[in-house]
PDB file of N, CA and C in Angstrom:
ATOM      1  N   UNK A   1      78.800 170.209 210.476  1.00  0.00           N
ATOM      2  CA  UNK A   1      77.911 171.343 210.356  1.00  0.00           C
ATOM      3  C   UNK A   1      76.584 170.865 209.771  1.00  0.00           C
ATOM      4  N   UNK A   2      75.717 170.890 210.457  1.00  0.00           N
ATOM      5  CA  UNK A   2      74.213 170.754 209.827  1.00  0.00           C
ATOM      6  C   UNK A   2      73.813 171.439 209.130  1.00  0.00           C
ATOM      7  N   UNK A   3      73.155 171.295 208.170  1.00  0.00           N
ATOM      8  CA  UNK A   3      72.534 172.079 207.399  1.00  0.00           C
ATOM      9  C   UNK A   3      71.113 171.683 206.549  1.00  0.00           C
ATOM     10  N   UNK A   4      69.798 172.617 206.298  1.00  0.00           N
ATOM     11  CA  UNK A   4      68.694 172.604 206.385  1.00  0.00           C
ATOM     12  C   UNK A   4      68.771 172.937 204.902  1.00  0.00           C
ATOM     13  N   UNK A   5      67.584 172.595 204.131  1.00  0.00           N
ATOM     14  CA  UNK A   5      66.739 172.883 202.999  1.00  0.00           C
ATOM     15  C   UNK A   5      66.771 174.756 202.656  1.00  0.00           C
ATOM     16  N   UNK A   6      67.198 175.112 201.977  1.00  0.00           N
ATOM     17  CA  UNK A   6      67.445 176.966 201.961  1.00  0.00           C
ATOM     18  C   UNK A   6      67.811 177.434 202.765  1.00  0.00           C
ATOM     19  N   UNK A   7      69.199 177.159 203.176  1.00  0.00           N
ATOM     20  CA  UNK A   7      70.476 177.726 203.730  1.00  0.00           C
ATOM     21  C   UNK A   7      71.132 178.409 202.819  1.00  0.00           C
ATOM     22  N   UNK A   8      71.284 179.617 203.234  1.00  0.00           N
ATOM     23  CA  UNK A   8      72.548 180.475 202.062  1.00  0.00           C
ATOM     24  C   UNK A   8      74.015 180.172 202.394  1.00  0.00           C
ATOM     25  N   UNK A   9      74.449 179.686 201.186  1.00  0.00           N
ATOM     26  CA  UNK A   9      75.545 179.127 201.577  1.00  0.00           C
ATOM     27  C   UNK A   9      76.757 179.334 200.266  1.00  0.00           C
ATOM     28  N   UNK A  10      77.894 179.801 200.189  1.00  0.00           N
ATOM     29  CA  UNK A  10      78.695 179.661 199.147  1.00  0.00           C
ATOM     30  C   UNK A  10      79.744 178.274 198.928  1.00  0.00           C
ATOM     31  N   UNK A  11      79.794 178.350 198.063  1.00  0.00           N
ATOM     32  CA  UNK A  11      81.262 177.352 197.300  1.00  0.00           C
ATOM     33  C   UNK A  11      82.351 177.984 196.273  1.00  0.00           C
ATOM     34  N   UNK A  12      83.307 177.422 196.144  1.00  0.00           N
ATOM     35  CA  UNK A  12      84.282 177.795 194.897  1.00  0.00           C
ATOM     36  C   UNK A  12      83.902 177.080 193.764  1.00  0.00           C
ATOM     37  N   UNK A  13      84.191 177.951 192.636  1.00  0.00           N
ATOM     38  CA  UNK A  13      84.148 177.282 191.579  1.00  0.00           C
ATOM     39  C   UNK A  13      85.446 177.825 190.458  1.00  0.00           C
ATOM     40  N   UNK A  14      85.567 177.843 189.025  1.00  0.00           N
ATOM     41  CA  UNK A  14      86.231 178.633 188.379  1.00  0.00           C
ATOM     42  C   UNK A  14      86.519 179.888 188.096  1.00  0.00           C
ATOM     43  N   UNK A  15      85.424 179.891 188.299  1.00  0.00           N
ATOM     44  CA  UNK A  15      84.795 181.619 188.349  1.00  0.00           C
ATOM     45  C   UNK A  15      85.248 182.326 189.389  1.00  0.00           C
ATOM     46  N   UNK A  16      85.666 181.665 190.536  1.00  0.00           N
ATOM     47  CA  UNK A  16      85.576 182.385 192.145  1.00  0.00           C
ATOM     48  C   UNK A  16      84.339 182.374 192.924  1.00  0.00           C
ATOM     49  N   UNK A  17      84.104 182.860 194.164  1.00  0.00           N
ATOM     50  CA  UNK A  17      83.059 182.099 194.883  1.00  0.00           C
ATOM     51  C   UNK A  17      81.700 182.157 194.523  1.00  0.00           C
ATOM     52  N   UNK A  18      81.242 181.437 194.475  1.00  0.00           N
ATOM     53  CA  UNK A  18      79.573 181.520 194.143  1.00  0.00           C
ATOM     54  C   UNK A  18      78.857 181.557 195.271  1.00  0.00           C
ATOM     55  N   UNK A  19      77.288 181.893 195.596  1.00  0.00           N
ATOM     56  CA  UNK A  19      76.563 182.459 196.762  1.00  0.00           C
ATOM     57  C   UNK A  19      75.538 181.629 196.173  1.00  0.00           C
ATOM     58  N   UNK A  20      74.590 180.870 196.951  1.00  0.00           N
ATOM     59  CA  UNK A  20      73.245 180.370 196.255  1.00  0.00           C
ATOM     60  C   UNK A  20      72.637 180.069 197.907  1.00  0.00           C
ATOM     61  N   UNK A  21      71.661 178.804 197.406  1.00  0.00           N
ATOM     62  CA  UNK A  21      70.809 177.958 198.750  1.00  0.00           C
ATOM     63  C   UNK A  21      71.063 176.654 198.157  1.00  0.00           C
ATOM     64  N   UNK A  22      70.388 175.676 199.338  1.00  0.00           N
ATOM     65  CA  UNK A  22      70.668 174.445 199.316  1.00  0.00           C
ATOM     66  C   UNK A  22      69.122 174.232 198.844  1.00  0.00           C
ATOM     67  N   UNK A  23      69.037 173.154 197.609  1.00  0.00           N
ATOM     68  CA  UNK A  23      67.956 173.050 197.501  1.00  0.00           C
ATOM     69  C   UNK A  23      67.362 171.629 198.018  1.00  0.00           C
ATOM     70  N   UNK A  24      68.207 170.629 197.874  1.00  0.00           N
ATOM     71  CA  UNK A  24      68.034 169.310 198.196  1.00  0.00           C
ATOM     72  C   UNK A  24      69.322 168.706 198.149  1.00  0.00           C
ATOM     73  N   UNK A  25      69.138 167.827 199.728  1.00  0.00           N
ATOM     74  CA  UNK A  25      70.279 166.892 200.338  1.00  0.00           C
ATOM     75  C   UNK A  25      70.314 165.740 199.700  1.00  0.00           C
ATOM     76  N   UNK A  26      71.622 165.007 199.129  1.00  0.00           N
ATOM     77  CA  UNK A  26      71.476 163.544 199.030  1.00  0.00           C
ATOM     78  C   UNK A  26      72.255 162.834 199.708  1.00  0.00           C
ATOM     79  N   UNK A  27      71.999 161.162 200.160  1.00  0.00           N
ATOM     80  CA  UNK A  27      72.555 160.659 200.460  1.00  0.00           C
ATOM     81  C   UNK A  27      73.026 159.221 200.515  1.00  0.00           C
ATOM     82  N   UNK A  28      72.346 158.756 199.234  1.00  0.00           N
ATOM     83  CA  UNK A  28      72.530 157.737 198.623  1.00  0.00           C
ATOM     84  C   UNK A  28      72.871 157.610 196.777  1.00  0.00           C
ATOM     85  N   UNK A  29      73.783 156.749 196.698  1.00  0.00           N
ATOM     86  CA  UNK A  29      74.285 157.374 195.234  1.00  0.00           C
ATOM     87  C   UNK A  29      73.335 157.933 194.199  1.00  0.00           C
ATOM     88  N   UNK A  30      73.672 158.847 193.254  1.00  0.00           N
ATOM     89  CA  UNK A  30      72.421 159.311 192.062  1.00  0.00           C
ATOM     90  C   UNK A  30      73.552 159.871 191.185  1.00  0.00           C
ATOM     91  N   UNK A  31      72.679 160.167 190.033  1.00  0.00           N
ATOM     92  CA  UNK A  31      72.993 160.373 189.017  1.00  0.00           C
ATOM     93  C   UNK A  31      72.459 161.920 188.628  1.00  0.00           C
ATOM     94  N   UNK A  32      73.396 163.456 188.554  1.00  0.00           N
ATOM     95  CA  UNK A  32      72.778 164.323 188.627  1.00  0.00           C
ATOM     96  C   UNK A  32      73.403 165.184 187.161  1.00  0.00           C
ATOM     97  N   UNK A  33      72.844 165.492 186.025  1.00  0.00           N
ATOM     98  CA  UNK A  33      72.594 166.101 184.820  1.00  0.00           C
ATOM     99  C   UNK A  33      74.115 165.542 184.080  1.00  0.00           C
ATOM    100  N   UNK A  34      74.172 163.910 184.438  1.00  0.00           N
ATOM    101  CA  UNK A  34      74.604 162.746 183.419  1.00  0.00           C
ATOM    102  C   UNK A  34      75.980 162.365 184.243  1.00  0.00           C
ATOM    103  N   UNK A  35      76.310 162.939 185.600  1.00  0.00           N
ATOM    104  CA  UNK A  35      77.328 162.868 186.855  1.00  0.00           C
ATOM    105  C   UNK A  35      76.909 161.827 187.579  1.00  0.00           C
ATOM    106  N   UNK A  36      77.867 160.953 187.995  1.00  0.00           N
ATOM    107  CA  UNK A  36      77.232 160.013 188.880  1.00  0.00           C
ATOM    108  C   UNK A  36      77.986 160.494 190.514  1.00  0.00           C
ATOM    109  N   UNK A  37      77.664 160.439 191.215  1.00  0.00           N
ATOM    110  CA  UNK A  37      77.905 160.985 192.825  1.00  0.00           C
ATOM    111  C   UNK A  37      77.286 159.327 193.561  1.00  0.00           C
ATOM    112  N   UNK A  38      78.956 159.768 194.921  1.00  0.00           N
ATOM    113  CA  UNK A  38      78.450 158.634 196.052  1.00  0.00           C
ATOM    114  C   UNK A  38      78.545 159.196 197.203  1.00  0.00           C
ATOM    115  N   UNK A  39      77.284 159.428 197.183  1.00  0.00           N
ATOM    116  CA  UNK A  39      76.715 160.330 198.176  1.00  0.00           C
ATOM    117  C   UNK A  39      76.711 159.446 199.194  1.00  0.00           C
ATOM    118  N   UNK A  40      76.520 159.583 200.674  1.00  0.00           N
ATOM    119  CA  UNK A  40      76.754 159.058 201.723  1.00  0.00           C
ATOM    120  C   UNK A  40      75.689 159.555 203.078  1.00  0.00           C
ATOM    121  N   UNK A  41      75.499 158.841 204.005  1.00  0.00           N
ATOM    122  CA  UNK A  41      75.019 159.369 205.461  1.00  0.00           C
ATOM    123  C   UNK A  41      76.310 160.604 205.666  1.00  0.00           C
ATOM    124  N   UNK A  42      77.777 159.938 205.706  1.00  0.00           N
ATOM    125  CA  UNK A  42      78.506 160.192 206.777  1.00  0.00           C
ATOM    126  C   UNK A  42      79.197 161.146 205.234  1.00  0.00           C
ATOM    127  N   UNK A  43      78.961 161.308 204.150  1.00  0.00           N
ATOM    128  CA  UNK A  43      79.468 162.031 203.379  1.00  0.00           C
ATOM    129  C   UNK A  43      78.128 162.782 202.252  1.00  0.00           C
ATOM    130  N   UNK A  44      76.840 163.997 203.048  1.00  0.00           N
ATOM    131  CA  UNK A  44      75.820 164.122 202.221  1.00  0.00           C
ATOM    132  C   UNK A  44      76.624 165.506 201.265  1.00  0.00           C
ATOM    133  N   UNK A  45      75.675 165.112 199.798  1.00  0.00           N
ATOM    134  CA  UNK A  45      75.904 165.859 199.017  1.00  0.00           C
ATOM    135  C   UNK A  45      74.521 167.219 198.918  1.00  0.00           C
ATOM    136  N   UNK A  46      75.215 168.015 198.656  1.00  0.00           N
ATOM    137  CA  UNK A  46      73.783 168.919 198.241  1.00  0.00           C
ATOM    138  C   UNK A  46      73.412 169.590 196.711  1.00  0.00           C
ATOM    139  N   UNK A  47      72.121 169.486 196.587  1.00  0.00           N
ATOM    140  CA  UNK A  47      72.057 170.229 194.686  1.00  0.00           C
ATOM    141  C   UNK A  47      71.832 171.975 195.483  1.00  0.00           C
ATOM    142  N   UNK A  48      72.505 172.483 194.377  1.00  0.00           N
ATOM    143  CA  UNK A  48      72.539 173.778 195.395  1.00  0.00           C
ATOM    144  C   UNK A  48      72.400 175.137 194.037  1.00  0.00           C
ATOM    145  N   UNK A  49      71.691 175.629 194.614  1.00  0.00           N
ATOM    146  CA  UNK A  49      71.123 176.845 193.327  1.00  0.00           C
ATOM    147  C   UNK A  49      71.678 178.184 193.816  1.00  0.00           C
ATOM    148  N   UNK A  50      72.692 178.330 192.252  1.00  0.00           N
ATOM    149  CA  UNK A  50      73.149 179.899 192.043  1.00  0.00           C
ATOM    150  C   UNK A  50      72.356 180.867 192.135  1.00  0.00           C
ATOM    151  N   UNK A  51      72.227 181.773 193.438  1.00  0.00           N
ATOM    152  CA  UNK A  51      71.684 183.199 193.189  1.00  0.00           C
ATOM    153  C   UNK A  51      71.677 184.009 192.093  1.00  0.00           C
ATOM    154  N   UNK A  52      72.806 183.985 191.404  1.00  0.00           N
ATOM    155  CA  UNK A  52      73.349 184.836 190.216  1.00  0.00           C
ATOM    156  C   UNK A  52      72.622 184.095 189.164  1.00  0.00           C
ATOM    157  N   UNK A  53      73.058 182.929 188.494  1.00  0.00           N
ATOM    158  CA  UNK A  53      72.396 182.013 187.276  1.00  0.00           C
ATOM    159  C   UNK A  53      70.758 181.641 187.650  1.00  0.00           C
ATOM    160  N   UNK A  54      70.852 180.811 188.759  1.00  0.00           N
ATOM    161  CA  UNK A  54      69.996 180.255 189.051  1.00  0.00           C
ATOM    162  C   UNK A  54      70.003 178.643 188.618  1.00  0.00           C
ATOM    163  N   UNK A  55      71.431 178.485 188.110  1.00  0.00           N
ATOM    164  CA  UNK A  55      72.367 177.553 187.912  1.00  0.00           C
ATOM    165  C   UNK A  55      72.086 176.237 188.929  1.00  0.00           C
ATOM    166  N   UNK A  56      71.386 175.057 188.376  1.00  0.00           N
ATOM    167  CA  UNK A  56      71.757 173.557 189.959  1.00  0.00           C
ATOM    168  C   UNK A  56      73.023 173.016 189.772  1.00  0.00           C
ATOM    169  N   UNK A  57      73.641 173.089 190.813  1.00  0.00           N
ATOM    170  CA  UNK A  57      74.796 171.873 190.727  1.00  0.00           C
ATOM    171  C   UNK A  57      75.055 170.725 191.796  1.00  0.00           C
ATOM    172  N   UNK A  58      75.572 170.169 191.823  1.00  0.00           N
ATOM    173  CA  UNK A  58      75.895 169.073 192.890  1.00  0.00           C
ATOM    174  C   UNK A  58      77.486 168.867 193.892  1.00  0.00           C
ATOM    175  N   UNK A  59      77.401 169.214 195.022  1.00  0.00           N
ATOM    176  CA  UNK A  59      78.659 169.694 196.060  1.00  0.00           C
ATOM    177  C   UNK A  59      78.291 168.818 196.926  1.00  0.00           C
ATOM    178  N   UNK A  60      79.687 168.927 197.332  1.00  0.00           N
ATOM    179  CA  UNK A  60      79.716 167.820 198.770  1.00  0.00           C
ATOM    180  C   UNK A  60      79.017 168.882 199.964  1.00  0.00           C
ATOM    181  N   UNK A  61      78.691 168.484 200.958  1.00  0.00           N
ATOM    182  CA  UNK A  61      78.196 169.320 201.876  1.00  0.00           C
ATOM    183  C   UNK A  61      79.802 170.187 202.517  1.00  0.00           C
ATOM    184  N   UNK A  62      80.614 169.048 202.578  1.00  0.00           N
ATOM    185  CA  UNK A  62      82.009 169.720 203.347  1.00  0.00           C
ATOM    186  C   UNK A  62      82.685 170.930 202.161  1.00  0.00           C
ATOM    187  N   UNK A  63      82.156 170.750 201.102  1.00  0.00           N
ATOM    188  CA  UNK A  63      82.959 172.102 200.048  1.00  0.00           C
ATOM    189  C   UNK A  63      81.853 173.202 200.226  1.00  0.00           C
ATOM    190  N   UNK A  64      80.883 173.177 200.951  1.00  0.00           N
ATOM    191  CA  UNK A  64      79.729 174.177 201.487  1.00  0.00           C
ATOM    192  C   UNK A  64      80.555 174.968 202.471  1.00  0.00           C
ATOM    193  N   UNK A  65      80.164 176.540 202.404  1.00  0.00           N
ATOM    194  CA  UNK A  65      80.438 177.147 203.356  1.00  0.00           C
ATOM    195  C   UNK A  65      78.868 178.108 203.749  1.00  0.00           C
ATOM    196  N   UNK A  66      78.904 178.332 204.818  1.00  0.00           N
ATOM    197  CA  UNK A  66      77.332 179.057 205.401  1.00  0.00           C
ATOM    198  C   UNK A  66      78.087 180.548 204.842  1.00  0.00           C
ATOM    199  N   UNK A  67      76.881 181.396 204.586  1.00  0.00           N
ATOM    200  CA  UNK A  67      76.979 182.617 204.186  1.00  0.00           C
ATOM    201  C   UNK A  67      75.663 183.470 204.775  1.00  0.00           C
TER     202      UNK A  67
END
């Protein structure tokens, strides 16, 4: 599934599902608020912002669902 720069899109979390956008794709390893991620071509991660908080976090693109 492709996916673009502010796509509405949900994930699970503890809470139950969260709703946000994609703010930025990665795809080479980084280090995101003290997390290290191995991000990939064939495995991209996205930082993705809570509608509700306004919360960034870091998800695999495949734990993304379009909304």
């Amino acid at each position: 599934m492709a996916m673009s720069k502010g796509d509405k899109v949900s994930w699970n979390t503890s809470q139950g599902k969260t709703h946000g956008r994609t703010v930025e794709q990665r795809t080479k390893r980084f280090t995101f608020e003290g997390q290290k991620f191995n991000a990939s071509s064939d495995e991209p991660y996205w930082i993705v912002e809570s509608d509700k908080t306004g919360a960034r976090a870091a998800h695999k693109q495949s734990s993304l669902d379009p909304s």
